[in-house]
Every structure is written in C-alpha cells, then in structure tokens.
PDB file of N, CA and C in Angstrom:
ATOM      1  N   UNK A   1      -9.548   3.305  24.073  1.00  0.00           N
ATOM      2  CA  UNK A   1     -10.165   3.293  22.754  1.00  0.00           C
ATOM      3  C   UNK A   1      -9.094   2.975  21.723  1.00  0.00           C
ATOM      4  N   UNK A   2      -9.637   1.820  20.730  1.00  0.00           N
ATOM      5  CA  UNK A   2      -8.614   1.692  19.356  1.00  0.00           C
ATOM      6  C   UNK A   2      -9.628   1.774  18.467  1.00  0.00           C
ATOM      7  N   UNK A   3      -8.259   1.871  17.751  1.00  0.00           N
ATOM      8  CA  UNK A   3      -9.016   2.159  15.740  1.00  0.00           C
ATOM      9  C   UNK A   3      -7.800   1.136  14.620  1.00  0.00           C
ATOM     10  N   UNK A   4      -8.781   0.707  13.975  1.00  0.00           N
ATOM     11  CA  UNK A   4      -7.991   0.006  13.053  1.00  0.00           C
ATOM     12  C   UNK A   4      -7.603   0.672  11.696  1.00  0.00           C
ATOM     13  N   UNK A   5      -6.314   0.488  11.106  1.00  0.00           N
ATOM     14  CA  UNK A   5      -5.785   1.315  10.185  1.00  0.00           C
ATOM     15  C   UNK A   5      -5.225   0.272   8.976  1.00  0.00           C
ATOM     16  N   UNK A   6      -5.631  -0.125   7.894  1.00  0.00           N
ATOM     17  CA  UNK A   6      -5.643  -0.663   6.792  1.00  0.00           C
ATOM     18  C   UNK A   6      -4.703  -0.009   6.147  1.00  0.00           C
ATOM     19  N   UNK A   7      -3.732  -0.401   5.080  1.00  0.00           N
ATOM     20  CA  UNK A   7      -2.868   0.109   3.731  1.00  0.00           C
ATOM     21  C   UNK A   7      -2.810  -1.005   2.914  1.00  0.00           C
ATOM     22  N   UNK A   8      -3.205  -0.754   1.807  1.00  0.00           N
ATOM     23  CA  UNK A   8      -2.973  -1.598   0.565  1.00  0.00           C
ATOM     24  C   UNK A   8      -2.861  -0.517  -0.723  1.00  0.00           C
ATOM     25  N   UNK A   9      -0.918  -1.338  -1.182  1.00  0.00           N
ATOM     26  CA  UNK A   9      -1.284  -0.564  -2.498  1.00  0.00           C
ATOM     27  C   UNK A   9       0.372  -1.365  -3.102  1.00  0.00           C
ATOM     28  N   UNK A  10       0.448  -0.590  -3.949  1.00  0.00           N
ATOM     29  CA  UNK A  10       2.188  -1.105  -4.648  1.00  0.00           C
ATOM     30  C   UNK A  10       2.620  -1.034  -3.378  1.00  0.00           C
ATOM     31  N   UNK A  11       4.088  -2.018  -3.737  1.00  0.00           N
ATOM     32  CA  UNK A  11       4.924  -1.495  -2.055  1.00  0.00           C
ATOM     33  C   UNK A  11       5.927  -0.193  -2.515  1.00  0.00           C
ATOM     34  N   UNK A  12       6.308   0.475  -1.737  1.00  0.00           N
ATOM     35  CA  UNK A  12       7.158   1.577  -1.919  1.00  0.00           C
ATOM     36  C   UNK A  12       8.243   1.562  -0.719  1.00  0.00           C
ATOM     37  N   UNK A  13       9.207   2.420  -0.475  1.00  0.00           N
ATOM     38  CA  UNK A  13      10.203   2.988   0.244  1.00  0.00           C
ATOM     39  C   UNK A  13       9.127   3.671   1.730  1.00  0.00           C
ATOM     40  N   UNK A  14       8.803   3.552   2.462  1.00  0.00           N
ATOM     41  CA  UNK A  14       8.548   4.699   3.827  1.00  0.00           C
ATOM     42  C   UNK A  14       7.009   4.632   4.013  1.00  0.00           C
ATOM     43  N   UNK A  15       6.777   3.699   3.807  1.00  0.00           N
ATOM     44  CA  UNK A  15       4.918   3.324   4.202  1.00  0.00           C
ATOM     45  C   UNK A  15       4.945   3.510   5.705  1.00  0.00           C
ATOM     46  N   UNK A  16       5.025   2.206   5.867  1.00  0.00           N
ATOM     47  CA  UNK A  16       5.392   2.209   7.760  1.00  0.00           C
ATOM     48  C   UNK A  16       5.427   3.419   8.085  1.00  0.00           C
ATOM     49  N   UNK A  17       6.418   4.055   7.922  1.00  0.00           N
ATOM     50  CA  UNK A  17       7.351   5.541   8.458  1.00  0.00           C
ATOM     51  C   UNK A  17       6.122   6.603   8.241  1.00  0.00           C
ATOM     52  N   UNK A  18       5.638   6.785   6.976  1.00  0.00           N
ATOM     53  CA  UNK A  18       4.751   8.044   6.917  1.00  0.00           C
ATOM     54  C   UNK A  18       3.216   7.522   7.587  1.00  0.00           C
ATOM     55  N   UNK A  19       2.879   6.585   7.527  1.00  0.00           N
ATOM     56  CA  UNK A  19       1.567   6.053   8.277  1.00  0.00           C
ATOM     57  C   UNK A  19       1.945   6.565   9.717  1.00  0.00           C
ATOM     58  N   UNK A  20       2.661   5.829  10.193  1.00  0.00           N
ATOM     59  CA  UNK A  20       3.105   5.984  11.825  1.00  0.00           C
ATOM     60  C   UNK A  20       3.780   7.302  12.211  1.00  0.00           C
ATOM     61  N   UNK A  21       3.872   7.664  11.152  1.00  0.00           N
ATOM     62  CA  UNK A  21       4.486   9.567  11.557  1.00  0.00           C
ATOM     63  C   UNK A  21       3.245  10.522  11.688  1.00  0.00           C
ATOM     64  N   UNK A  22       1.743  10.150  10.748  1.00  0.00           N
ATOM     65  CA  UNK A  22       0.760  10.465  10.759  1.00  0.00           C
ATOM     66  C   UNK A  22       0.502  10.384  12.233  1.00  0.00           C
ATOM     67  N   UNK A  23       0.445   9.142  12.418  1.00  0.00           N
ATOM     68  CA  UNK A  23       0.028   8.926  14.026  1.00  0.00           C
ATOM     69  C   UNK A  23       0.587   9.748  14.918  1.00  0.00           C
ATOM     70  N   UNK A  24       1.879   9.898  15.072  1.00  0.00           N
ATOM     71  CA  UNK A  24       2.528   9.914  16.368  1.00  0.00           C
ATOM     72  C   UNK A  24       2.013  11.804  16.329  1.00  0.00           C
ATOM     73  N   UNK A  25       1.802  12.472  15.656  1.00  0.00           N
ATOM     74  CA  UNK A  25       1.536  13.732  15.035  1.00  0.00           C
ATOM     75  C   UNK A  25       0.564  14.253  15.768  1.00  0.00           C
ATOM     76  N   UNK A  26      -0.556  12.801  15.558  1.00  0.00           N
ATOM     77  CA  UNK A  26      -2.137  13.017  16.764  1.00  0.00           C
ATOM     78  C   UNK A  26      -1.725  12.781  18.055  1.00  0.00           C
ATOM     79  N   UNK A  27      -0.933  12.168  18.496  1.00  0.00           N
ATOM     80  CA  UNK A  27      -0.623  11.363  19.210  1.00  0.00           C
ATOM     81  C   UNK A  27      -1.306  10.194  19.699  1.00  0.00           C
ATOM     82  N   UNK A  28      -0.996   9.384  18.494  1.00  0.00           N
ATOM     83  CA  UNK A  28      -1.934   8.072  18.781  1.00  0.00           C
ATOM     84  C   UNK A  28      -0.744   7.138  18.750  1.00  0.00           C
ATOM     85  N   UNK A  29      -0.775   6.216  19.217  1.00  0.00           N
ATOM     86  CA  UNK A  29       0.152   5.192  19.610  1.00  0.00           C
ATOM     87  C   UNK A  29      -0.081   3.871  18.898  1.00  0.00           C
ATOM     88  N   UNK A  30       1.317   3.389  18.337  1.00  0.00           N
ATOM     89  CA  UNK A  30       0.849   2.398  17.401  1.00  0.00           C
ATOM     90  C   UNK A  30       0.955   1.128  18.365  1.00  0.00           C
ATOM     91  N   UNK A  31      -0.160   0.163  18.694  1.00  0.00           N
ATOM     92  CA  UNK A  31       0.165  -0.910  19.455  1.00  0.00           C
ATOM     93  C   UNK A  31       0.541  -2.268  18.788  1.00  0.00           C
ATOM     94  N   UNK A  32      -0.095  -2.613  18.085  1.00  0.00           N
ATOM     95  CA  UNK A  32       0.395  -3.756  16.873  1.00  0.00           C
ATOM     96  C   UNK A  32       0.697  -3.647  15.756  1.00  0.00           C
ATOM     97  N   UNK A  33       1.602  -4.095  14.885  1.00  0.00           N
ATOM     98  CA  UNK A  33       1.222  -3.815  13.277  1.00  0.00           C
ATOM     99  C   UNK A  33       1.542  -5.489  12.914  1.00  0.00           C
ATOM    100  N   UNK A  34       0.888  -5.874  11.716  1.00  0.00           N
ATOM    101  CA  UNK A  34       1.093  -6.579  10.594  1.00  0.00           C
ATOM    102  C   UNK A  34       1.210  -6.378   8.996  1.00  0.00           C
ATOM    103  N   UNK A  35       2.539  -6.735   8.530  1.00  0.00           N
ATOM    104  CA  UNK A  35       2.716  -6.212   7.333  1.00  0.00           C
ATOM    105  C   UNK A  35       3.053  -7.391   6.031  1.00  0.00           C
ATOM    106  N   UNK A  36       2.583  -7.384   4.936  1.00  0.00           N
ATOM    107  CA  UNK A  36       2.928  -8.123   4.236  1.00  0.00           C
ATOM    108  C   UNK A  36       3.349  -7.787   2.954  1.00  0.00           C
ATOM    109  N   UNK A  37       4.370  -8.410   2.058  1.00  0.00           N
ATOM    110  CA  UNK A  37       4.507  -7.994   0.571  1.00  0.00           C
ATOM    111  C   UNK A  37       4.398  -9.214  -0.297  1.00  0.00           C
ATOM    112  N   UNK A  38       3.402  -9.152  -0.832  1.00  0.00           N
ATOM    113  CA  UNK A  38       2.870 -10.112  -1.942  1.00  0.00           C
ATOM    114  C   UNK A  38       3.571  -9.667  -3.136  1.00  0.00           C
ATOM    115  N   UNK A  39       4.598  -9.779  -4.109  1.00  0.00           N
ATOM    116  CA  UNK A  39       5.037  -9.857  -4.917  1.00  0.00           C
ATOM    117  C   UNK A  39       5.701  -8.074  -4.922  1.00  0.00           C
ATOM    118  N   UNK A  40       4.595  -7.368  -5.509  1.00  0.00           N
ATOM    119  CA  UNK A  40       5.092  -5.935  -5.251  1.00  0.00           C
ATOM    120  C   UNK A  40       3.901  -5.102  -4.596  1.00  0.00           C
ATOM    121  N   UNK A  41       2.923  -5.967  -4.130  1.00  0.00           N
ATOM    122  CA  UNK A  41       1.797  -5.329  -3.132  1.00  0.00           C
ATOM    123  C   UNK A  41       1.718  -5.459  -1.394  1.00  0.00           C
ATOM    124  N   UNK A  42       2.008  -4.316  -1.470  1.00  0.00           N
ATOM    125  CA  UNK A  42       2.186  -4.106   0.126  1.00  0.00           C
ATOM    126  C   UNK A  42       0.590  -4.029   1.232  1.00  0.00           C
ATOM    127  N   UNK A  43       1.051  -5.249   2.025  1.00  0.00           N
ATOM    128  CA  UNK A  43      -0.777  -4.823   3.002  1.00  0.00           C
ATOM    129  C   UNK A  43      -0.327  -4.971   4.592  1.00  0.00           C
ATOM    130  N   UNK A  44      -0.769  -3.969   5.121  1.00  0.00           N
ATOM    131  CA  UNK A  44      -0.593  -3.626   6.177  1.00  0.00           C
ATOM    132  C   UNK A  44      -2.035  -3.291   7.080  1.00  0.00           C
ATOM    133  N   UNK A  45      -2.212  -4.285   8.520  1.00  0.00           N
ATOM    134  CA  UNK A  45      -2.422  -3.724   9.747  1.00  0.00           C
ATOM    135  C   UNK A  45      -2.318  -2.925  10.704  1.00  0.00           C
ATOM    136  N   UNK A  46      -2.796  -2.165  11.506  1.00  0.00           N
ATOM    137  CA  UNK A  46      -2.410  -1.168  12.490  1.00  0.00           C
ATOM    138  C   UNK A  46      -3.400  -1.515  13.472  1.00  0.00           C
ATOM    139  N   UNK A  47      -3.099  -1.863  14.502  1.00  0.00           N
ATOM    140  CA  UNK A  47      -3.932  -1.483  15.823  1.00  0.00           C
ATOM    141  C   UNK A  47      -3.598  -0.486  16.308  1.00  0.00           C
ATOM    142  N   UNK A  48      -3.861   0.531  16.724  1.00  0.00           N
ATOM    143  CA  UNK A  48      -3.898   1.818  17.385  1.00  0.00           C
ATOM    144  C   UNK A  48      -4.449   2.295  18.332  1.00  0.00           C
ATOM    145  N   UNK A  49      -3.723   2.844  19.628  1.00  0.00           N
ATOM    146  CA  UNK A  49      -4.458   3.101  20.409  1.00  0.00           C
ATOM    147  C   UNK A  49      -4.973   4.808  20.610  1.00  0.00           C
ATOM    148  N   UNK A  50      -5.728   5.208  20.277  1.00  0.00           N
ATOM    149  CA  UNK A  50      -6.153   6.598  20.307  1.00  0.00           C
ATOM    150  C   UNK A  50      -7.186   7.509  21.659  1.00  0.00           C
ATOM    151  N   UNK A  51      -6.865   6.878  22.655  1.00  0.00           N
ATOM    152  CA  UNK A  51      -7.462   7.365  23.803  1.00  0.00           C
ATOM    153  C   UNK A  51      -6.642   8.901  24.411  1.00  0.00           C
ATOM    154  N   UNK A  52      -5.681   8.852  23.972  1.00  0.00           N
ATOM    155  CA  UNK A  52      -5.145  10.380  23.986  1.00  0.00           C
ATOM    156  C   UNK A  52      -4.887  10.950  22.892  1.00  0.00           C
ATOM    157  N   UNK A  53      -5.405  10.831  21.605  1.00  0.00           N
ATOM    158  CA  UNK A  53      -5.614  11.620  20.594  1.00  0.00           C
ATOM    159  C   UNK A  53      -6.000  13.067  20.804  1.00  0.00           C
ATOM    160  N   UNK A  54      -5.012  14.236  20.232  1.00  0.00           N
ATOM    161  CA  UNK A  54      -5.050  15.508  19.890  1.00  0.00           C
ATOM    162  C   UNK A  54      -6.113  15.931  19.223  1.00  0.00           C
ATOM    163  N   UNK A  55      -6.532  15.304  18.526  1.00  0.00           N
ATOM    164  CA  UNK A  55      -7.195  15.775  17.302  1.00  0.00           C
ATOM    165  C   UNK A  55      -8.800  15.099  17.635  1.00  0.00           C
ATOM    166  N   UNK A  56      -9.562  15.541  16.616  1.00  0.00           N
ATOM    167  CA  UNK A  56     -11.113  14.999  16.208  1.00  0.00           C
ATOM    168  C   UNK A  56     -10.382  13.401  15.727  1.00  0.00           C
ATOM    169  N   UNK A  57     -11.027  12.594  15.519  1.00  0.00           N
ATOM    170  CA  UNK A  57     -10.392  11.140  15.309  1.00  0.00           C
ATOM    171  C   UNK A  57     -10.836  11.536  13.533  1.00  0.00           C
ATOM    172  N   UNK A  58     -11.632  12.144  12.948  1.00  0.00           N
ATOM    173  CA  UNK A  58     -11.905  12.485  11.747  1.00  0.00           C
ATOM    174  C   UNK A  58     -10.753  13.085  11.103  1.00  0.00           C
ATOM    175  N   UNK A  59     -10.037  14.171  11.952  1.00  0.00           N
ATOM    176  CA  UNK A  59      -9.330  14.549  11.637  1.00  0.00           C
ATOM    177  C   UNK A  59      -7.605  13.699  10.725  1.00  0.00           C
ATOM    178  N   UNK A  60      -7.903  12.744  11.989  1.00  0.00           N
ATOM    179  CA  UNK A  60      -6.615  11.947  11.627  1.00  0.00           C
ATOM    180  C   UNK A  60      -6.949  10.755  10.459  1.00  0.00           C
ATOM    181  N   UNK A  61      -8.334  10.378  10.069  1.00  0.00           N
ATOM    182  CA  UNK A  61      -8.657   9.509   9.077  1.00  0.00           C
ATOM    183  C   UNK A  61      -8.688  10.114   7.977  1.00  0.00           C
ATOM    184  N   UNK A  62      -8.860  11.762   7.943  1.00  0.00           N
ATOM    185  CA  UNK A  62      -8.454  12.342   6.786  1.00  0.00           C
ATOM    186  C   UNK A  62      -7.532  12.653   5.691  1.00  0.00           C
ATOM    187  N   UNK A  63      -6.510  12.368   7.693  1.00  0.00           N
ATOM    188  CA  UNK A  63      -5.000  12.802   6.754  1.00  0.00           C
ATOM    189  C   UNK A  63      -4.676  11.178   6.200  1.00  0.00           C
ATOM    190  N   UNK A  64      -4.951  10.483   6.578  1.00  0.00           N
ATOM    191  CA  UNK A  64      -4.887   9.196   6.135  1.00  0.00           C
ATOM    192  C   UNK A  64      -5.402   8.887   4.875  1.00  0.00           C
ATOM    193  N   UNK A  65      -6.277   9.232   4.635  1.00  0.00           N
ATOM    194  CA  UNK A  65      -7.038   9.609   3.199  1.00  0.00           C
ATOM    195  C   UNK A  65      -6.263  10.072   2.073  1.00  0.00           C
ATOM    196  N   UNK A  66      -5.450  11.364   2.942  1.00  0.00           N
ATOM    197  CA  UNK A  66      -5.136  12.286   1.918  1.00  0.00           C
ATOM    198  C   UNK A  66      -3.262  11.635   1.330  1.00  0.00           C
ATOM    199  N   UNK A  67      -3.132  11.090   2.344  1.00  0.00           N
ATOM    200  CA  UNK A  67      -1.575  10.599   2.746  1.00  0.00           C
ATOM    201  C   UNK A  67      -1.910   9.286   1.564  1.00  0.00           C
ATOM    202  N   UNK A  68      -2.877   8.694   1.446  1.00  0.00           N
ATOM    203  CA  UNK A  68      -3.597   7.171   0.536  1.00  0.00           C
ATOM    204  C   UNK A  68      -3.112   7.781  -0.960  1.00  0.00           C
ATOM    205  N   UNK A  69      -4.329   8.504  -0.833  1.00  0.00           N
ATOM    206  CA  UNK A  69      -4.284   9.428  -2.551  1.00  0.00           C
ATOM    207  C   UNK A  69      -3.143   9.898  -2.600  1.00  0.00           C
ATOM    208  N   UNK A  70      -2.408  10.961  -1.804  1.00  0.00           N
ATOM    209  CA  UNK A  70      -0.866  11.249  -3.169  1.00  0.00           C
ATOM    210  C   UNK A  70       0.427  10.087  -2.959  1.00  0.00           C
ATOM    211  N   UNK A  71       0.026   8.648  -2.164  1.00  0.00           N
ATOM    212  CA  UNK A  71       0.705   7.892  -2.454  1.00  0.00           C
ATOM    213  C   UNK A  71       0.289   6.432  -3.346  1.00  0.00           C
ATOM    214  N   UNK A  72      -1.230   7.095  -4.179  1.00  0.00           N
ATOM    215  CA  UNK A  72      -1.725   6.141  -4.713  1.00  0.00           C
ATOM    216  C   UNK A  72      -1.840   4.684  -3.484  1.00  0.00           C
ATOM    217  N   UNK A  73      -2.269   4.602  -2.394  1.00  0.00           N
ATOM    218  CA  UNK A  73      -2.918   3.451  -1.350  1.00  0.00           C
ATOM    219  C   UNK A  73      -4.006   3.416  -1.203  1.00  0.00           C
ATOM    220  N   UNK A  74      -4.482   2.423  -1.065  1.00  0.00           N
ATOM    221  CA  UNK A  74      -6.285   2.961   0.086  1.00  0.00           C
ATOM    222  C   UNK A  74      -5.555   2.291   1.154  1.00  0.00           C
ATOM    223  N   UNK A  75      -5.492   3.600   2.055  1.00  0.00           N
ATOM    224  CA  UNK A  75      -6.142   3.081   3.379  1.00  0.00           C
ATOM    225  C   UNK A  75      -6.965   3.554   4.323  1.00  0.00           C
ATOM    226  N   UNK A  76      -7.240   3.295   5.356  1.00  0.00           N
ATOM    227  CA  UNK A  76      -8.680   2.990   5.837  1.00  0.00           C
ATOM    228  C   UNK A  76      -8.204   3.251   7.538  1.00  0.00           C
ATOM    229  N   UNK A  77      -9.062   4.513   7.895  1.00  0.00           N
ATOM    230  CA  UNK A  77      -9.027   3.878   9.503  1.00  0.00           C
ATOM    231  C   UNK A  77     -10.146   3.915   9.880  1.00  0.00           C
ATOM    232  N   UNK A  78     -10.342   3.137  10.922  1.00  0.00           N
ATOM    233  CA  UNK A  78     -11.701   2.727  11.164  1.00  0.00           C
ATOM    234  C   UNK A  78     -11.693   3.109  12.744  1.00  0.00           C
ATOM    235  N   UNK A  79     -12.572   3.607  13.560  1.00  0.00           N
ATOM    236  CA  UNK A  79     -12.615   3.098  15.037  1.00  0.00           C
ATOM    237  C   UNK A  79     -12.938   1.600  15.735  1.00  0.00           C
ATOM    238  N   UNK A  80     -12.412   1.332  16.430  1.00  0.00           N
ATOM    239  CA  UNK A  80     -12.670  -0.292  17.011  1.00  0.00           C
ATOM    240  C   UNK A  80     -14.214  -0.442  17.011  1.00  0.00           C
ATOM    241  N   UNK A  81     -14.888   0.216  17.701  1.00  0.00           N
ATOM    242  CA  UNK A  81     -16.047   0.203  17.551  1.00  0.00           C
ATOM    243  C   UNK A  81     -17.511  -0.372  16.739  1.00  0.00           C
ATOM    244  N   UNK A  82     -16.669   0.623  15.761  1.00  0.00           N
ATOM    245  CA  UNK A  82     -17.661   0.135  14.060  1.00  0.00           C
ATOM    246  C   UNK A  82     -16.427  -1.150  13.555  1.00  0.00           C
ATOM    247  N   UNK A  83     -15.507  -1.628  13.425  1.00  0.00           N
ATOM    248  CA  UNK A  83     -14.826  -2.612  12.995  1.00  0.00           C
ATOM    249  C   UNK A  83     -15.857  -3.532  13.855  1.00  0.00           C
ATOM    250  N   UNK A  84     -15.930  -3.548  14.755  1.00  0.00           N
ATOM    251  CA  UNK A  84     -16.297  -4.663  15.647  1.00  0.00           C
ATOM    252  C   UNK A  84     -17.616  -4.844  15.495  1.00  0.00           C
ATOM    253  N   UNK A  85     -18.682  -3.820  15.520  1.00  0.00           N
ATOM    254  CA  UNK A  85     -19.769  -3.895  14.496  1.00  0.00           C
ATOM    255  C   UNK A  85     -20.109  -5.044  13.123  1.00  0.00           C
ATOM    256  N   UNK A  86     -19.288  -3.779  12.417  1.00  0.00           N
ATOM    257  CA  UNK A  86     -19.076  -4.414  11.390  1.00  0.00           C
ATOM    258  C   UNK A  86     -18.980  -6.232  11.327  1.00  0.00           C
ATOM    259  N   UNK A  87     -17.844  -6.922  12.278  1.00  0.00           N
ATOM    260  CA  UNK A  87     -17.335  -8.285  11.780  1.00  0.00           C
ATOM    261  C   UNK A  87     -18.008  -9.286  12.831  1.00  0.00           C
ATOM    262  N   UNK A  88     -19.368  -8.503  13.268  1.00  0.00           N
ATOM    263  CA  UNK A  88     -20.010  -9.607  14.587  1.00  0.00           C
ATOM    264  C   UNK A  88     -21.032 -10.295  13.799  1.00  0.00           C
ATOM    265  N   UNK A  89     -21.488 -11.334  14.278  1.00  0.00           N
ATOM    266  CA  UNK A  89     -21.953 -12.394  12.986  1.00  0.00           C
ATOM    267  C   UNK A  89     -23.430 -12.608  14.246  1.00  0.00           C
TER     268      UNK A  89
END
C-alpha cells in the first residue's frame, strides 16, 4: 500500500527533514520524492510506502496537517487508492 504526500508553500530551511521525520516516526518509508523551488515556492512529491505503518493512516495525515499549519504549507496526504480514483478519466 502507498499514499501520496503533497507540500506547497514558501521554501524554508528543513521541509524534506521534518516531512520525512513525520514519516519515519509511523514508520512509513519514503520511496520517491520530487522537489521543486520556483523562485521562493517550494513543491514537493512523496510516494510513500505505508504497508507497515504504526499508526491509523489518519493518524499520520493529521500530523501532516498539523506540521502544514505551524509551518504555514498545505500539505496533503492522500492514500494511493483515492489519488488513483481521483485522476482515472
């Protein structure tokens, strides 16, 4: 099982680092990333693999939530599932 993990916001010092520290916490495993900086806006990909996740998978989109808001980001995790839902035509 994967889940996709979105960040967009200003770029800052330790994005990467605190996103993927979130993870490793559940123990979810980061399998891909893509990252970009558009002038001073930072956007970032995550593929993730969460088939041995600790936690409720809610659990870990929360802290992601909460990790968004006091670093002023949205980001977003999604399960593969509903992403894939979501982008089928």
């Amino acid at each position: 099982m994967r889940a996709v993990i979105t960040v967009i916001g200003k770029d800052t010092v330790g994005i990467l680092h605190k996103v993927s520290g979130i993870c490793a916490n559940h123990n979810v495993n980061v399998i891909e990333v893509t990252q970009s900086v558009l002038q001073d806006m930072f956007a970032m990909i995550m593929m993730v693999d969460i088939s041995r996740i600790t936690s409720d998978f809610s659990a870990l989109s929360d802290e992601m939530t909460t990790l968004g808001k006091e670093q002023n980001l949205a980001i977003h995790c999604m399960h593969e599932d509903i992403f894939n839902s979501m982008h089928k035509i």
